[in-house]
PDB file of N, CA and C in Angstrom:
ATOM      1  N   UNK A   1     -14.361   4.004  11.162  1.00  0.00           N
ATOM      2  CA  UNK A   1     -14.862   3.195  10.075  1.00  0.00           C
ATOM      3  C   UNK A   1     -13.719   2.328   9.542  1.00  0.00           C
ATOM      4  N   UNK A   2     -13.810   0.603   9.743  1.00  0.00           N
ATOM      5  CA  UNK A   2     -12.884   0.071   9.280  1.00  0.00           C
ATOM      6  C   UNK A   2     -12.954  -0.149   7.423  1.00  0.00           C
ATOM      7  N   UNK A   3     -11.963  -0.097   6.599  1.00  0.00           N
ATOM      8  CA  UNK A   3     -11.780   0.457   5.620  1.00  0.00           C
ATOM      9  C   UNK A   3     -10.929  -1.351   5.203  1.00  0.00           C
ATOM     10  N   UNK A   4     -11.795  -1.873   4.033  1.00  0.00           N
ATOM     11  CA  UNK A   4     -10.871  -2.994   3.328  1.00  0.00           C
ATOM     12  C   UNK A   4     -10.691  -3.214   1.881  1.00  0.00           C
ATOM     13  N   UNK A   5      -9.769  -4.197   1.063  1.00  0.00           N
ATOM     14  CA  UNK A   5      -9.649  -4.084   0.022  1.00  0.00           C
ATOM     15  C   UNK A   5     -10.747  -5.534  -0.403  1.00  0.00           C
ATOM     16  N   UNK A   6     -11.526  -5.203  -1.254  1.00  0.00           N
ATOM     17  CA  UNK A   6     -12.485  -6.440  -1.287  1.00  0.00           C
ATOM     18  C   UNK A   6     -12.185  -7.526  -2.631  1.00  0.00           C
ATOM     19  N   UNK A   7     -11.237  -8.642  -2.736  1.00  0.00           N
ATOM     20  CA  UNK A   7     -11.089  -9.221  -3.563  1.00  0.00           C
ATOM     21  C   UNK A   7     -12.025 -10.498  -3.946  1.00  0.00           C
ATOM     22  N   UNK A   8     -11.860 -10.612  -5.354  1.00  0.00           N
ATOM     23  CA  UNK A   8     -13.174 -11.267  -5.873  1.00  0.00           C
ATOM     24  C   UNK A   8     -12.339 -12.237  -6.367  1.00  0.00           C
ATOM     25  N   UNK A   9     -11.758 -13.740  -6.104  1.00  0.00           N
ATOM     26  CA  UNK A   9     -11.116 -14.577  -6.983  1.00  0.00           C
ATOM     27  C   UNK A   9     -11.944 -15.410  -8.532  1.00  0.00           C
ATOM     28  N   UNK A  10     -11.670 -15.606  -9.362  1.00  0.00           N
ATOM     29  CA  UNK A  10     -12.385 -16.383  -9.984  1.00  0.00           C
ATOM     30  C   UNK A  10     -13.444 -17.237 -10.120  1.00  0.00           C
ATOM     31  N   UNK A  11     -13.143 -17.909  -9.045  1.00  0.00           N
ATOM     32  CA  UNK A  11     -14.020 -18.878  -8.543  1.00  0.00           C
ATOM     33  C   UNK A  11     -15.355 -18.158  -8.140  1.00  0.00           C
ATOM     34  N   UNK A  12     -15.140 -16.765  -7.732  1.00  0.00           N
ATOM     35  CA  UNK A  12     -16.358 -16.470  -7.644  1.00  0.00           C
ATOM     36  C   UNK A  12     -16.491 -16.271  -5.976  1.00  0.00           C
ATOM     37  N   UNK A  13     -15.276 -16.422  -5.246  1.00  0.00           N
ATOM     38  CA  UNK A  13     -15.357 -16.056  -3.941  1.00  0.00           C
ATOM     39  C   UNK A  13     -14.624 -14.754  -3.126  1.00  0.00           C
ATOM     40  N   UNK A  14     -14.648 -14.377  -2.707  1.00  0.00           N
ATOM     41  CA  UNK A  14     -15.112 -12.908  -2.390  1.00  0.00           C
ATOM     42  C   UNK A  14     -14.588 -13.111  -0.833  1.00  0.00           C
ATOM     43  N   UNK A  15     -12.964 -12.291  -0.449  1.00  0.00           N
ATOM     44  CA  UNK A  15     -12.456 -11.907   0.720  1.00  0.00           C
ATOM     45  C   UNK A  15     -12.272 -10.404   1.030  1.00  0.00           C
ATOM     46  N   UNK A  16     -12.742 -10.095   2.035  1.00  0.00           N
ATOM     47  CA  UNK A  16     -11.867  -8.634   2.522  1.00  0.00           C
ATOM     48  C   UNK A  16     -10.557  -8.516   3.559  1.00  0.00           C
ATOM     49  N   UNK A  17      -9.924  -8.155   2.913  1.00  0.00           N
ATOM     50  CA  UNK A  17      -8.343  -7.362   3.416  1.00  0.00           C
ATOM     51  C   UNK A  17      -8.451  -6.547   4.215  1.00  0.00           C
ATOM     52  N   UNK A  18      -8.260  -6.212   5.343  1.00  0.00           N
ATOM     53  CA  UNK A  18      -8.127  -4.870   6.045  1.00  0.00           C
ATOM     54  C   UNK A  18      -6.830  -4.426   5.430  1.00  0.00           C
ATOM     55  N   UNK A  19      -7.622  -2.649   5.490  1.00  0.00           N
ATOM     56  CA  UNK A  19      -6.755  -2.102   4.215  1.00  0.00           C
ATOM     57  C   UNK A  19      -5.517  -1.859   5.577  1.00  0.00           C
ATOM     58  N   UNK A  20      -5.683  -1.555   6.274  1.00  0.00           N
ATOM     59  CA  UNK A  20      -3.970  -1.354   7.742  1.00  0.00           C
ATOM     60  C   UNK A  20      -3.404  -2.642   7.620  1.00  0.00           C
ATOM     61  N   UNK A  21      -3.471  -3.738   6.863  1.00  0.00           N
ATOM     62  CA  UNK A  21      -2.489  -4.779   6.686  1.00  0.00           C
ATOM     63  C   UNK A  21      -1.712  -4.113   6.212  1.00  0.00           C
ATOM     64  N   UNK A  22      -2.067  -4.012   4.949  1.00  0.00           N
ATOM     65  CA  UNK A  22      -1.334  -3.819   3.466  1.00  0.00           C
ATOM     66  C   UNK A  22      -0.970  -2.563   3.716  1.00  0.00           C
ATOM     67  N   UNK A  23      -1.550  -1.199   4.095  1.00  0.00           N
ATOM     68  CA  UNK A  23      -0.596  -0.554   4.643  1.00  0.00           C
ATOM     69  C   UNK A  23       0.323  -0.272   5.737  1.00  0.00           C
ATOM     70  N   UNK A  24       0.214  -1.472   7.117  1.00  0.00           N
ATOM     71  CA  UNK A  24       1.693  -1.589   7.517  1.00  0.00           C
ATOM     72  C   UNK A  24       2.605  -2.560   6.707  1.00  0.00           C
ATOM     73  N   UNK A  25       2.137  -3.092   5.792  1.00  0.00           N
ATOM     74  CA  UNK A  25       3.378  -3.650   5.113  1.00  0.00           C
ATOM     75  C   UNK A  25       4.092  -2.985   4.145  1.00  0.00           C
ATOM     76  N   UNK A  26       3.393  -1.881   3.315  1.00  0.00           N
ATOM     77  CA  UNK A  26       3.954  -0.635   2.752  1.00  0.00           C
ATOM     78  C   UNK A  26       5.249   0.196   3.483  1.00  0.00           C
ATOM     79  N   UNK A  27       4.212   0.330   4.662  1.00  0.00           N
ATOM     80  CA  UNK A  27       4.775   1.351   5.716  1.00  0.00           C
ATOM     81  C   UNK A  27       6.433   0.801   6.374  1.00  0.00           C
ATOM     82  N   UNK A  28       6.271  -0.705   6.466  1.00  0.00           N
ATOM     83  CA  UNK A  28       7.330  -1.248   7.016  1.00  0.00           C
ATOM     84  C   UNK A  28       8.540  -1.556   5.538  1.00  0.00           C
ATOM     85  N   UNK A  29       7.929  -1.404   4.772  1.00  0.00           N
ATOM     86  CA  UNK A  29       9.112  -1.453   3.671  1.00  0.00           C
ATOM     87  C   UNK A  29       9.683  -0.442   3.120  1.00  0.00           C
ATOM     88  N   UNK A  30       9.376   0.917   3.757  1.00  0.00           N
ATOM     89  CA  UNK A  30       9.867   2.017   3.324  1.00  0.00           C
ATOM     90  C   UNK A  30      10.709   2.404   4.658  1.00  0.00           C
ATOM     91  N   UNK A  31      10.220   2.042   5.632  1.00  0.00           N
ATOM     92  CA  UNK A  31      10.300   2.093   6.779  1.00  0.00           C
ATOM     93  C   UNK A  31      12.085   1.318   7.311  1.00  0.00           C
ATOM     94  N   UNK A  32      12.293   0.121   6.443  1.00  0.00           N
ATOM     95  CA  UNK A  32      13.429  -0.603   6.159  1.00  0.00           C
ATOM     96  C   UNK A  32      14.175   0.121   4.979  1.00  0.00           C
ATOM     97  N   UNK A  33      13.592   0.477   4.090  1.00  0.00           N
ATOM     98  CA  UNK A  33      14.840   1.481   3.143  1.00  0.00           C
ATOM     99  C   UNK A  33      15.514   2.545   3.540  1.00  0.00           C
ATOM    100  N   UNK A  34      14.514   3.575   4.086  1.00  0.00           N
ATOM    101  CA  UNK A  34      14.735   5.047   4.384  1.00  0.00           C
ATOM    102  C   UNK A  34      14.959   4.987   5.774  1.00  0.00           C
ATOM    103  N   UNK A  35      14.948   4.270   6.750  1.00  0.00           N
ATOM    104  CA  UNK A  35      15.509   4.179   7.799  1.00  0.00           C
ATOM    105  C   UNK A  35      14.709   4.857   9.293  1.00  0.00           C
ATOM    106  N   UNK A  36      13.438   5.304   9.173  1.00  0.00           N
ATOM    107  CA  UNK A  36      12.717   5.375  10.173  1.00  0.00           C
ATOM    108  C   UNK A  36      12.149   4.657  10.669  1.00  0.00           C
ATOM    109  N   UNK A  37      11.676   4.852  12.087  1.00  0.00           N
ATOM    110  CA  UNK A  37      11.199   3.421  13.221  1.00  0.00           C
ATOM    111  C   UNK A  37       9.920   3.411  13.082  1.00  0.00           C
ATOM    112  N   UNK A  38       9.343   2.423  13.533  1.00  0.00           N
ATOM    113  CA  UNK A  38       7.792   1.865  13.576  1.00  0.00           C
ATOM    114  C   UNK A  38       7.500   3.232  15.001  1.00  0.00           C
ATOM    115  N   UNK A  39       6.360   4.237  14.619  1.00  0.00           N
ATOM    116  CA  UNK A  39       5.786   4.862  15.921  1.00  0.00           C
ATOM    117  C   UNK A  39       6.494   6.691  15.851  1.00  0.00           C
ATOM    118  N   UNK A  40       7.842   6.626  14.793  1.00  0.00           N
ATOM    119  CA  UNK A  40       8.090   8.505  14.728  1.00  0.00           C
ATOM    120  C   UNK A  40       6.956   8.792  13.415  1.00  0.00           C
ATOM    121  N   UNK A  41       7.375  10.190  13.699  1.00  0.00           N
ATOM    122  CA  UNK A  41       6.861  10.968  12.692  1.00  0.00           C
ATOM    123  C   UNK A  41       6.533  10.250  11.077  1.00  0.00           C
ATOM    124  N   UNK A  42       7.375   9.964  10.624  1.00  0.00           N
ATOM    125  CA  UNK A  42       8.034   9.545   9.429  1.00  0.00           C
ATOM    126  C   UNK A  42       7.029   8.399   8.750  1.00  0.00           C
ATOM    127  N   UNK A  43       7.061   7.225  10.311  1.00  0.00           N
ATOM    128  CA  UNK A  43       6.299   6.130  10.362  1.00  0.00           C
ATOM    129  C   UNK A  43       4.702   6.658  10.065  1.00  0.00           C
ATOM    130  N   UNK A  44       4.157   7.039  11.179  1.00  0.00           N
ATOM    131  CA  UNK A  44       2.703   7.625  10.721  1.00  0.00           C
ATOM    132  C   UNK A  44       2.543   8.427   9.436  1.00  0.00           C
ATOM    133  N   UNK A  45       3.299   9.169   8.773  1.00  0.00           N
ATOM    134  CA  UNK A  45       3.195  10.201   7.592  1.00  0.00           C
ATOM    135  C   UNK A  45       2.858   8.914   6.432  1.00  0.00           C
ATOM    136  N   UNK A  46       3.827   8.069   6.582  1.00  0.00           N
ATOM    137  CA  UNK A  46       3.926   7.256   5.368  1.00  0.00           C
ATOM    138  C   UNK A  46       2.583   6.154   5.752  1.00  0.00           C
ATOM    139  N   UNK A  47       2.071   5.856   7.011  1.00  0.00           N
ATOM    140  CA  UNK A  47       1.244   4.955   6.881  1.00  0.00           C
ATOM    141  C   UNK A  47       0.150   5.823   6.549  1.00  0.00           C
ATOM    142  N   UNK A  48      -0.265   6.937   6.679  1.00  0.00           N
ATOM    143  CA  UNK A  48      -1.243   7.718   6.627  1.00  0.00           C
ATOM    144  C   UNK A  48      -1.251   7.685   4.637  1.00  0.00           C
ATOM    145  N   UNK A  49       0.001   8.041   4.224  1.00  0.00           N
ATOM    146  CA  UNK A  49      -0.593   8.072   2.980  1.00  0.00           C
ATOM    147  C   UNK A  49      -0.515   6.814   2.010  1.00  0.00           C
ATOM    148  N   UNK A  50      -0.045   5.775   2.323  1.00  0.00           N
ATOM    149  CA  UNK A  50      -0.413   3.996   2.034  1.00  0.00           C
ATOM    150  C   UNK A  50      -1.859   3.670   2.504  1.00  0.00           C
ATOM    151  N   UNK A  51      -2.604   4.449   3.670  1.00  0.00           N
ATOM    152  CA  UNK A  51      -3.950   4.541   3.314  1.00  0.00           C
ATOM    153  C   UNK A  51      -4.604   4.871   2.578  1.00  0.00           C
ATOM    154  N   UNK A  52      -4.272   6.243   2.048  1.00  0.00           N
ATOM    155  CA  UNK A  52      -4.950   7.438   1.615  1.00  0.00           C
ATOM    156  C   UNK A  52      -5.146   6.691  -0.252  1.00  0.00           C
ATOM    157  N   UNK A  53      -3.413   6.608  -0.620  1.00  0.00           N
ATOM    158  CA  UNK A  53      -3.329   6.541  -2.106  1.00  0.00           C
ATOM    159  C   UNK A  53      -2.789   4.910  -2.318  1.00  0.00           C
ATOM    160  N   UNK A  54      -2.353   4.777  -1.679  1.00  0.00           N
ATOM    161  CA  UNK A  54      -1.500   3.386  -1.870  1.00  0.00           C
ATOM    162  C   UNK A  54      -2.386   1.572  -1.994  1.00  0.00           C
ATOM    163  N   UNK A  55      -3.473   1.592  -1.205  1.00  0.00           N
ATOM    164  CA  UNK A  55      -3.796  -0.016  -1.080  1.00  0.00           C
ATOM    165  C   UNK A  55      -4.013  -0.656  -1.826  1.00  0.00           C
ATOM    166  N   UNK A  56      -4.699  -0.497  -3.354  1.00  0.00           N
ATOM    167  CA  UNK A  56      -4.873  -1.372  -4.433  1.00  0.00           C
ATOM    168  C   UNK A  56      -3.298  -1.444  -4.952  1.00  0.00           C
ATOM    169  N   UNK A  57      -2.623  -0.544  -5.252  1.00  0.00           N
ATOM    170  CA  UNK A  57      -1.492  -0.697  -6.028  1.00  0.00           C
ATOM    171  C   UNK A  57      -0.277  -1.306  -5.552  1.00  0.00           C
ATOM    172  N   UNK A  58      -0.195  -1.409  -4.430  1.00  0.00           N
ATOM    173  CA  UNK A  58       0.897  -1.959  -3.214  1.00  0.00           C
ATOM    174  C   UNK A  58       0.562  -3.331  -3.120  1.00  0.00           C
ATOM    175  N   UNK A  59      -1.179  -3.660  -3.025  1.00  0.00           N
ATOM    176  CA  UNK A  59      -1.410  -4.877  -2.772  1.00  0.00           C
ATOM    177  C   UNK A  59      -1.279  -6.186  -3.918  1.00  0.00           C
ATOM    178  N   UNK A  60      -1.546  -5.672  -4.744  1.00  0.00           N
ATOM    179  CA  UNK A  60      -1.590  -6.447  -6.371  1.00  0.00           C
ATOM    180  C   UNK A  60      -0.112  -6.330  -6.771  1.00  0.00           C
ATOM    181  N   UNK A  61       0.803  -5.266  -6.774  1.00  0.00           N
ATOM    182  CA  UNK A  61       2.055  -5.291  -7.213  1.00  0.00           C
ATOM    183  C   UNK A  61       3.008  -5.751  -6.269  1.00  0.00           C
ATOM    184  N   UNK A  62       2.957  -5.834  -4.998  1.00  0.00           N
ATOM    185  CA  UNK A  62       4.091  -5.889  -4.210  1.00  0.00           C
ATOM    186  C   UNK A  62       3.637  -6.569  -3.108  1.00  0.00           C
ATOM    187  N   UNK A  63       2.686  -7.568  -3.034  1.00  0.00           N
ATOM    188  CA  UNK A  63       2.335  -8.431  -2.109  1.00  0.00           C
ATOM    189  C   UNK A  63       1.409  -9.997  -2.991  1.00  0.00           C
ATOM    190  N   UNK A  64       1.822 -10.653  -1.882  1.00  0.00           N
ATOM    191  CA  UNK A  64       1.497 -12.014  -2.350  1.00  0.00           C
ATOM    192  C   UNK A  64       0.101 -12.552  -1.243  1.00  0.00           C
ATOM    193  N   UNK A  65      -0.766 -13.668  -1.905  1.00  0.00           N
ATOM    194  CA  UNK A  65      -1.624 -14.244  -1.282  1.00  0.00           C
ATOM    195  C   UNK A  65      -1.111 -14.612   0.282  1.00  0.00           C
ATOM    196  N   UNK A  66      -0.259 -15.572   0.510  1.00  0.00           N
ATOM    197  CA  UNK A  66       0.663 -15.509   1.677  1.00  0.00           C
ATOM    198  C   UNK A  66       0.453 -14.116   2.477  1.00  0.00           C
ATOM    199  N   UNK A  67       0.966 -13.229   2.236  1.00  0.00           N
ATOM    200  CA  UNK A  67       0.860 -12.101   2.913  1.00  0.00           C
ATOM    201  C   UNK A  67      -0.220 -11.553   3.769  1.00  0.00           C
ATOM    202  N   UNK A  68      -1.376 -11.891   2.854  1.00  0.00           N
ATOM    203  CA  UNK A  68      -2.428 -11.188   3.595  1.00  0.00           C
ATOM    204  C   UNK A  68      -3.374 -12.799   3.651  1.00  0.00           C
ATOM    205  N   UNK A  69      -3.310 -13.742   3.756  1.00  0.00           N
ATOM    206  CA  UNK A  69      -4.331 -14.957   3.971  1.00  0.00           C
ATOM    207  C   UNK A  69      -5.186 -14.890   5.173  1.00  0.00           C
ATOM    208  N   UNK A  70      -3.819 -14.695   6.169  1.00  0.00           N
ATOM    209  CA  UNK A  70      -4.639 -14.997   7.716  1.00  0.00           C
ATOM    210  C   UNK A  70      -4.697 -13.557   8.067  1.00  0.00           C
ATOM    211  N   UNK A  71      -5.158 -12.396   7.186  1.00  0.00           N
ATOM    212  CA  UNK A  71      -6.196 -11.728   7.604  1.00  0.00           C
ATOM    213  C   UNK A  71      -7.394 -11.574   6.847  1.00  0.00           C
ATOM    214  N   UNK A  72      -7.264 -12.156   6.145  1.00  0.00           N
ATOM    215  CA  UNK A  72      -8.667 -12.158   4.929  1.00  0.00           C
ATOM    216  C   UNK A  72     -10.071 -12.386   5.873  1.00  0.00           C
ATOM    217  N   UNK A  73     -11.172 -12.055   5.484  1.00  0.00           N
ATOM    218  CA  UNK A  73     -11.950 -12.437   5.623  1.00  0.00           C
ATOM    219  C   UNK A  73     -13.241 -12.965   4.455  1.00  0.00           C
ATOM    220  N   UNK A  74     -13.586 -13.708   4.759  1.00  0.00           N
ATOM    221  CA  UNK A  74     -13.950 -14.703   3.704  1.00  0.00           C
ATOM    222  C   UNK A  74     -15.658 -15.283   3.828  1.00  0.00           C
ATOM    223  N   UNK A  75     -15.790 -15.469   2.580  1.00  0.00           N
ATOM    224  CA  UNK A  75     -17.462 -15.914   2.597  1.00  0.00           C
ATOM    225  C   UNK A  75     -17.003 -17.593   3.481  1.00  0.00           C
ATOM    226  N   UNK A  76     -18.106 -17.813   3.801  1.00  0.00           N
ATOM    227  CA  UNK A  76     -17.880 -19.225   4.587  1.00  0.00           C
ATOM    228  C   UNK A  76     -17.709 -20.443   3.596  1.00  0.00           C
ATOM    229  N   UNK A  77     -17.332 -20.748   2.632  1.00  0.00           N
ATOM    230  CA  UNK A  77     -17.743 -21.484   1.950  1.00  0.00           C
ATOM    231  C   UNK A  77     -16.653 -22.425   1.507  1.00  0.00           C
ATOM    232  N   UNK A  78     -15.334 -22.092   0.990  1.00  0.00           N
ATOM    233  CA  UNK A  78     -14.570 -23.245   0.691  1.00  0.00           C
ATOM    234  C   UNK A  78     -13.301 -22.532   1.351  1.00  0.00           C
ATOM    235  N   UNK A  79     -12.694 -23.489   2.074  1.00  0.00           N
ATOM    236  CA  UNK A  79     -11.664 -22.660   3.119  1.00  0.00           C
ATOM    237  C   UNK A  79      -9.987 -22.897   2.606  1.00  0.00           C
ATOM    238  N   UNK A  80      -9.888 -23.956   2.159  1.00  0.00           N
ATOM    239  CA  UNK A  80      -8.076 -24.117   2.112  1.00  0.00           C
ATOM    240  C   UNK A  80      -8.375 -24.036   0.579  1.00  0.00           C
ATOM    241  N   UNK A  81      -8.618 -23.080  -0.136  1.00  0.00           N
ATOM    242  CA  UNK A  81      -7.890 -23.248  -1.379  1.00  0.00           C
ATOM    243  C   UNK A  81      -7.033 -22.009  -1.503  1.00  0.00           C
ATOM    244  N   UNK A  82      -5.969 -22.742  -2.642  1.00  0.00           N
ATOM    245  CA  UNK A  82      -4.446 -21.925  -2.666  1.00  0.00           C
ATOM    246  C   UNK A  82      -4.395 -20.890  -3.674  1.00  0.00           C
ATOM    247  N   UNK A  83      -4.789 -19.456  -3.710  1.00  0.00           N
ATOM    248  CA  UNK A  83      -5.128 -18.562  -4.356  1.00  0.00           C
ATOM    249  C   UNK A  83      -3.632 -17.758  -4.816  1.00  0.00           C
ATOM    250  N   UNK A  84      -2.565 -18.747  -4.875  1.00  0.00           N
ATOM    251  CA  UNK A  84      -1.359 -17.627  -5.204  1.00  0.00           C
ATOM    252  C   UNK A  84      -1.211 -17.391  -6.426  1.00  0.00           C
ATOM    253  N   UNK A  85      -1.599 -17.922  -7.334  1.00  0.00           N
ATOM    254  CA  UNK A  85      -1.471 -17.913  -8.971  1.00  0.00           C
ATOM    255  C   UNK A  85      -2.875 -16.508  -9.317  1.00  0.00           C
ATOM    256  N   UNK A  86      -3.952 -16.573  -8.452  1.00  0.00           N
ATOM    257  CA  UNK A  86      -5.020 -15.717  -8.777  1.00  0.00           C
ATOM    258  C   UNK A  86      -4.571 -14.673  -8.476  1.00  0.00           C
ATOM    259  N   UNK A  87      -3.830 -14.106  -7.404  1.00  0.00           N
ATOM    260  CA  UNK A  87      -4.032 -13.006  -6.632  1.00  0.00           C
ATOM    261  C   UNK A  87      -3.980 -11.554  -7.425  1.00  0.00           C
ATOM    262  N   UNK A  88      -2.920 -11.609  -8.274  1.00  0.00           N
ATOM    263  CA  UNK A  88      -2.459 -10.252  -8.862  1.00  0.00           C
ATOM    264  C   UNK A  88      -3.417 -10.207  -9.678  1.00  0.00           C
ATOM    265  N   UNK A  89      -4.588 -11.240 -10.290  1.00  0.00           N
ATOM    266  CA  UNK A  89      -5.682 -10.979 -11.770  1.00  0.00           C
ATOM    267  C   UNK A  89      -7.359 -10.827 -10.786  1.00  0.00           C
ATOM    268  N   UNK A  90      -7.187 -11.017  -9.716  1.00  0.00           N
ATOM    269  CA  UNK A  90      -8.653 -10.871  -9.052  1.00  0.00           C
ATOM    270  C   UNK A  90      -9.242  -9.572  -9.175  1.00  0.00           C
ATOM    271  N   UNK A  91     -10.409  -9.478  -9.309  1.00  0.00           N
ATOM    272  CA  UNK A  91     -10.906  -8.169  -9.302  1.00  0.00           C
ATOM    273  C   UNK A  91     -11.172  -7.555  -7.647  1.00  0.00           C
ATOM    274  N   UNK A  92     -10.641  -6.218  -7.839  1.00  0.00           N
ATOM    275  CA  UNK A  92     -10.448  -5.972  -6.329  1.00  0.00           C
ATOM    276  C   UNK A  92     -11.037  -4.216  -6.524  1.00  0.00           C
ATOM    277  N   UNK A  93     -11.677  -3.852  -4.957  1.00  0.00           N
ATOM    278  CA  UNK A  93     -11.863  -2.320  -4.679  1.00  0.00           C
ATOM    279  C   UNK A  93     -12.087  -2.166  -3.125  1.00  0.00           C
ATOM    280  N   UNK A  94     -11.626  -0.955  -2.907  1.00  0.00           N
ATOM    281  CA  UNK A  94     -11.800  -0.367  -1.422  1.00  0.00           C
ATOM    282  C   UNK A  94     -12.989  -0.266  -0.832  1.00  0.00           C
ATOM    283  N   UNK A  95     -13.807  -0.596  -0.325  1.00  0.00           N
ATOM    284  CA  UNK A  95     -15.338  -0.647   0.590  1.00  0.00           C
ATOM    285  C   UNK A  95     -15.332  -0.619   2.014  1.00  0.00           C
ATOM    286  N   UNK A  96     -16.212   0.168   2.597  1.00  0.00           N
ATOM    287  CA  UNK A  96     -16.015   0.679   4.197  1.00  0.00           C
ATOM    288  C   UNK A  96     -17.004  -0.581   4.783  1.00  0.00           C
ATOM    289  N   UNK A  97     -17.186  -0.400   6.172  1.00  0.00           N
ATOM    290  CA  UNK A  97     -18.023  -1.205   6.927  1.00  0.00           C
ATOM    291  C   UNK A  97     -19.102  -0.394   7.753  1.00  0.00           C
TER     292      UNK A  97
END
């Protein structure tokens, strides 16, 4: 079951995040502090729980529109607008497929 973060911008338009973005980008920034590789033990433990507890709070505090754009998925409707000023105030929640 793929698992995403569903953000709602102002405007009233409505993208989903796959939540394994935002947690390999968790995963890879702890991953660069504490010094374990992409694929040991260490790596899976921490991506496992950036699934579990981590995706709203990682994504709104410590990631930018940039980050996750070109995986968004998006209502069809207005395509290049620049959502970096919205991102951290959108209303957002976890929803399966």
């Amino acid at each position: 079951m793929n698992k995403f973060l569903r953000i709602e911008f102002p405007n009233g338009k409505v993208y989903l995040i796959p939540t394994e973005v935002i947690a390999e980008h968790r995963t890879s920034y702890y991953s660069d502090l504490d010094g374990f590789e992409r694929g040991s033990s260490e790596w899976d433990q921490e991506f496992e729980h950036s699934m579990k507890y981590e995706i709203e709070d990682w994504a709104m505090n410590n990631m930018d529109w940039i980050d996750v754009k070109y995986f968004a998925i998006e209502d069809p409707v207005k395509k290049d607008q620049d959502y970096s000023k919205e991102w951290c105030n959108c209303k957002h929640s976890i929803i399966s497929n």
